[in-house]
C-alpha atoms as a PDB file:
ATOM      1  CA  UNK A   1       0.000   0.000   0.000  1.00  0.00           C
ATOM      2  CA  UNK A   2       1.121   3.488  -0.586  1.00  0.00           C
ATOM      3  CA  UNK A   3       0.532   6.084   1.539  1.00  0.00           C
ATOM      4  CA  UNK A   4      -0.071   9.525   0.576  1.00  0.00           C
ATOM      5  CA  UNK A   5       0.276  12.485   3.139  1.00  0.00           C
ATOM      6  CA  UNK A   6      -0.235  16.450   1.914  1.00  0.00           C
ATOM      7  CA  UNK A   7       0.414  18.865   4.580  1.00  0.00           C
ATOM      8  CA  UNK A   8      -1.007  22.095   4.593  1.00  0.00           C
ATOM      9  CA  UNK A   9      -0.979  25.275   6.533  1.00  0.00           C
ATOM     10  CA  UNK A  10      -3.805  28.434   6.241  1.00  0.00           C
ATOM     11  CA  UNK A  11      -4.847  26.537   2.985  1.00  0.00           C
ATOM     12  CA  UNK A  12      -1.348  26.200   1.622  1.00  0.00           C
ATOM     13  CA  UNK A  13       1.187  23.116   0.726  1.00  0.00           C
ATOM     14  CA  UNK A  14       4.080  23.217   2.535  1.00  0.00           C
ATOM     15  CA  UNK A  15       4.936  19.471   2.071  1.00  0.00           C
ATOM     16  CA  UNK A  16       3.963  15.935   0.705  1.00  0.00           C
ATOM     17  CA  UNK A  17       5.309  12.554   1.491  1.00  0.00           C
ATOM     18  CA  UNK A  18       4.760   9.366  -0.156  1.00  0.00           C
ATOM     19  CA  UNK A  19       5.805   6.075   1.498  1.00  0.00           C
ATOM     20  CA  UNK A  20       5.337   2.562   0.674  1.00  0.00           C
ATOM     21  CA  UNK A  21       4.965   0.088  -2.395  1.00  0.00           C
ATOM     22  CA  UNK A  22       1.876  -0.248  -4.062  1.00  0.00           C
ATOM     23  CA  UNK A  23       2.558  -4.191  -5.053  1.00  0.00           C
ATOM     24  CA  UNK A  24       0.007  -4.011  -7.805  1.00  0.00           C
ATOM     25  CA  UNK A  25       2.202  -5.979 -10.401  1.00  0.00           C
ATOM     26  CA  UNK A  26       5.673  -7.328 -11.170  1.00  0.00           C
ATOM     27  CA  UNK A  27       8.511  -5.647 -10.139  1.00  0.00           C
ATOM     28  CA  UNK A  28       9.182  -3.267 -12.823  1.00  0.00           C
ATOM     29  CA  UNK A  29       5.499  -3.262 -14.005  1.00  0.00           C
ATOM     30  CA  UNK A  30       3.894  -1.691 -11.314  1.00  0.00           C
ATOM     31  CA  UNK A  31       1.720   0.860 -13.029  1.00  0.00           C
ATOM     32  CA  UNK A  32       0.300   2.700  -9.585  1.00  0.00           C
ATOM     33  CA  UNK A  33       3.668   2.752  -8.340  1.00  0.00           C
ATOM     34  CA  UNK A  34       5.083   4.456 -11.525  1.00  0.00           C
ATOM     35  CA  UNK A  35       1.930   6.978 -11.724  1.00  0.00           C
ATOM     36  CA  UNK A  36       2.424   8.132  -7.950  1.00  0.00           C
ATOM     37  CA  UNK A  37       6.548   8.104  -8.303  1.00  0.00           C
ATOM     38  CA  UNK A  38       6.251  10.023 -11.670  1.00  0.00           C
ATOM     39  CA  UNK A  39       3.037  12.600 -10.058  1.00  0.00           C
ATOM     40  CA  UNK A  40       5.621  13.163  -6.704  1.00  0.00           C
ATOM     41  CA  UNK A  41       9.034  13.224  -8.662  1.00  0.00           C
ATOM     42  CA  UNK A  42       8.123  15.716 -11.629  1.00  0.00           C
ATOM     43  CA  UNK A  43       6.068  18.231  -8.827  1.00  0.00           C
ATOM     44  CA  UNK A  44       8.860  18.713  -7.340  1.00  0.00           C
ATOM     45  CA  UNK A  45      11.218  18.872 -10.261  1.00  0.00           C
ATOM     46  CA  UNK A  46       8.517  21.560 -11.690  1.00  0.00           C
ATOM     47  CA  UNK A  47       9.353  24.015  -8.566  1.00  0.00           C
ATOM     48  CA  UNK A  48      12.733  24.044  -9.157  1.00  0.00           C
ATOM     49  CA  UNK A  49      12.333  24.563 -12.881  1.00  0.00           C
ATOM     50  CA  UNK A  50       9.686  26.834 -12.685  1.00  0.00           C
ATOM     51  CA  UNK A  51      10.443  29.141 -10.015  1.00  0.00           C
ATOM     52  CA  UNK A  52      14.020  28.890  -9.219  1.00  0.00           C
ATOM     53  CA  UNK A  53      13.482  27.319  -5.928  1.00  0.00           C
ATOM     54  CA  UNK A  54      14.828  23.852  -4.523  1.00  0.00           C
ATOM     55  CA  UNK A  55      12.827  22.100  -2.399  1.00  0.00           C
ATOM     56  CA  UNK A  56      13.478  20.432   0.394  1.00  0.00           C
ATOM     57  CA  UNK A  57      13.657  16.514   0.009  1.00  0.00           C
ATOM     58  CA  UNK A  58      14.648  12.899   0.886  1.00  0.00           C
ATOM     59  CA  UNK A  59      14.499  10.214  -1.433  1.00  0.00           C
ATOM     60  CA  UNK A  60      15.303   6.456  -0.847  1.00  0.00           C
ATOM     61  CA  UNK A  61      13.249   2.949  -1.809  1.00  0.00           C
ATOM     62  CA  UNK A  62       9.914   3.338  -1.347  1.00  0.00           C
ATOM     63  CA  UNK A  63       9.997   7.086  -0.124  1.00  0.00           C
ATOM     64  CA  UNK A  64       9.599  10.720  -1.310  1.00  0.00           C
ATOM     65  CA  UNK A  65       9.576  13.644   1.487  1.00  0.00           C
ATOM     66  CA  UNK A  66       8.971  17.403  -0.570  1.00  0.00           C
ATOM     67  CA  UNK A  67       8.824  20.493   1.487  1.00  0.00           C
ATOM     68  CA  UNK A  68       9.026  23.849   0.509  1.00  0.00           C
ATOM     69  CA  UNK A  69      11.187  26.682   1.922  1.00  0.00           C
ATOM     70  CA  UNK A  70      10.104  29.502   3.679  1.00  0.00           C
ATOM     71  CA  UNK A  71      12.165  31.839   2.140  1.00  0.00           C
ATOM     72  CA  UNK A  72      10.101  32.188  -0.984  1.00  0.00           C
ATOM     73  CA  UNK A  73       8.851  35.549  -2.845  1.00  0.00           C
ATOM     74  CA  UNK A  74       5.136  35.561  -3.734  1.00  0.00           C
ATOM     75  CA  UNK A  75       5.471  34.865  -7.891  1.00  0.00           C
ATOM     76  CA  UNK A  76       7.540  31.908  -6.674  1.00  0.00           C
ATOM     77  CA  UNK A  77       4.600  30.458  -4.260  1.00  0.00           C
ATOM     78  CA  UNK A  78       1.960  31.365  -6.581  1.00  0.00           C
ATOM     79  CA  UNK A  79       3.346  28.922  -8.827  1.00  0.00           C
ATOM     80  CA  UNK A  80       4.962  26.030  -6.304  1.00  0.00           C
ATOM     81  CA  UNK A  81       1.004  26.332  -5.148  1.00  0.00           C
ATOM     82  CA  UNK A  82      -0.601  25.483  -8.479  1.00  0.00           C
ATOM     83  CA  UNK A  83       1.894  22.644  -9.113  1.00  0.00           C
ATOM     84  CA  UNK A  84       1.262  21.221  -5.543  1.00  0.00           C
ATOM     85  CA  UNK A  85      -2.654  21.489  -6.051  1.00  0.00           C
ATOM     86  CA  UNK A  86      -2.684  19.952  -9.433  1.00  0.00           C
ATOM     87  CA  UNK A  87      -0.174  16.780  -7.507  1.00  0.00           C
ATOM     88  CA  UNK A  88      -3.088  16.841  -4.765  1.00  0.00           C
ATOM     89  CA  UNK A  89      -5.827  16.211  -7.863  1.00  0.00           C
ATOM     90  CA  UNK A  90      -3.796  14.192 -10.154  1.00  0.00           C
ATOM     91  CA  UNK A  91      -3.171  11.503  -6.505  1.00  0.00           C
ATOM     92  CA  UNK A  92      -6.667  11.570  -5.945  1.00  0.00           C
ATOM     93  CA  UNK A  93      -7.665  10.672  -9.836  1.00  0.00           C
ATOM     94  CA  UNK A  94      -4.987   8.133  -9.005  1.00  0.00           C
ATOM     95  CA  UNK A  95      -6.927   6.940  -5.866  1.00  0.00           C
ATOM     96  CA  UNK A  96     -10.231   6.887  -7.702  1.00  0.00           C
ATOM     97  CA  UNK A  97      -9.015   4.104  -9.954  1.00  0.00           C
ATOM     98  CA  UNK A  98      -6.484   2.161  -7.372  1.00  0.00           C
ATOM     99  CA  UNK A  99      -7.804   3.259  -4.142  1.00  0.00           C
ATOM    100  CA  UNK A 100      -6.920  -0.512  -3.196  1.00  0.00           C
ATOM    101  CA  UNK A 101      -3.383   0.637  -3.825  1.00  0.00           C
ATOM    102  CA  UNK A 102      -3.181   3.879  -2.823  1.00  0.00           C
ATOM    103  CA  UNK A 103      -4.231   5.856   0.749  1.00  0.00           C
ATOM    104  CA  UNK A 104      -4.434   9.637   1.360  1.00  0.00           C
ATOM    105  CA  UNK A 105      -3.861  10.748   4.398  1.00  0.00           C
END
């Protein structure tokens, strides 16, 4: 199972974390584990690209921790906020085809 958690503060982001396998094929063939790895990986490779801003993260088997910085202007949270909302729909469109796979927390 893979577990989904989006944390938020007044109405914002400010982190996601994804833990867990989803075990829904073959290693290597695992389409909910691809869709969720892809949906956390390129969010937070669109901050960086997109705004200028690296996010904070840790990445190992089975794990993906995102959280954004502080330190950031408005134009650069405007858009880090529309990339984290459209992860938060695209996980639960995920969810409403492998919800047996897939938890959000």
């Amino acid at each position: 199972m893979i577990k989904v958690e989006i944390n938020k503060k007044q109405g914002k982001i400010v982190s996601y974390e994804i833990s867990g396998h989803a075990m829904s094929g073959d290693f290597g063939h695992d389409i909910v584990c691809s869709a969720v790895s892809v949906l956390g990986i390129t969010t937070c490779n669109g901050i960086e690209n997109l705004t200028d801003v690296q996010p904070l993260y840790e990445m190992e088997d089975g794990y993906l921790y995102i959280e954004m910085p502080t330190d950031i202007d408005e134009e650069q949270d405007k858009v880090a906020q529309i990339l984290l909302q459209n992860f938060e729909f695209a996980i639960k469109d995920v969810i409403a085809e492998y919800g047996e796979f897939v938890q959000f927390t």
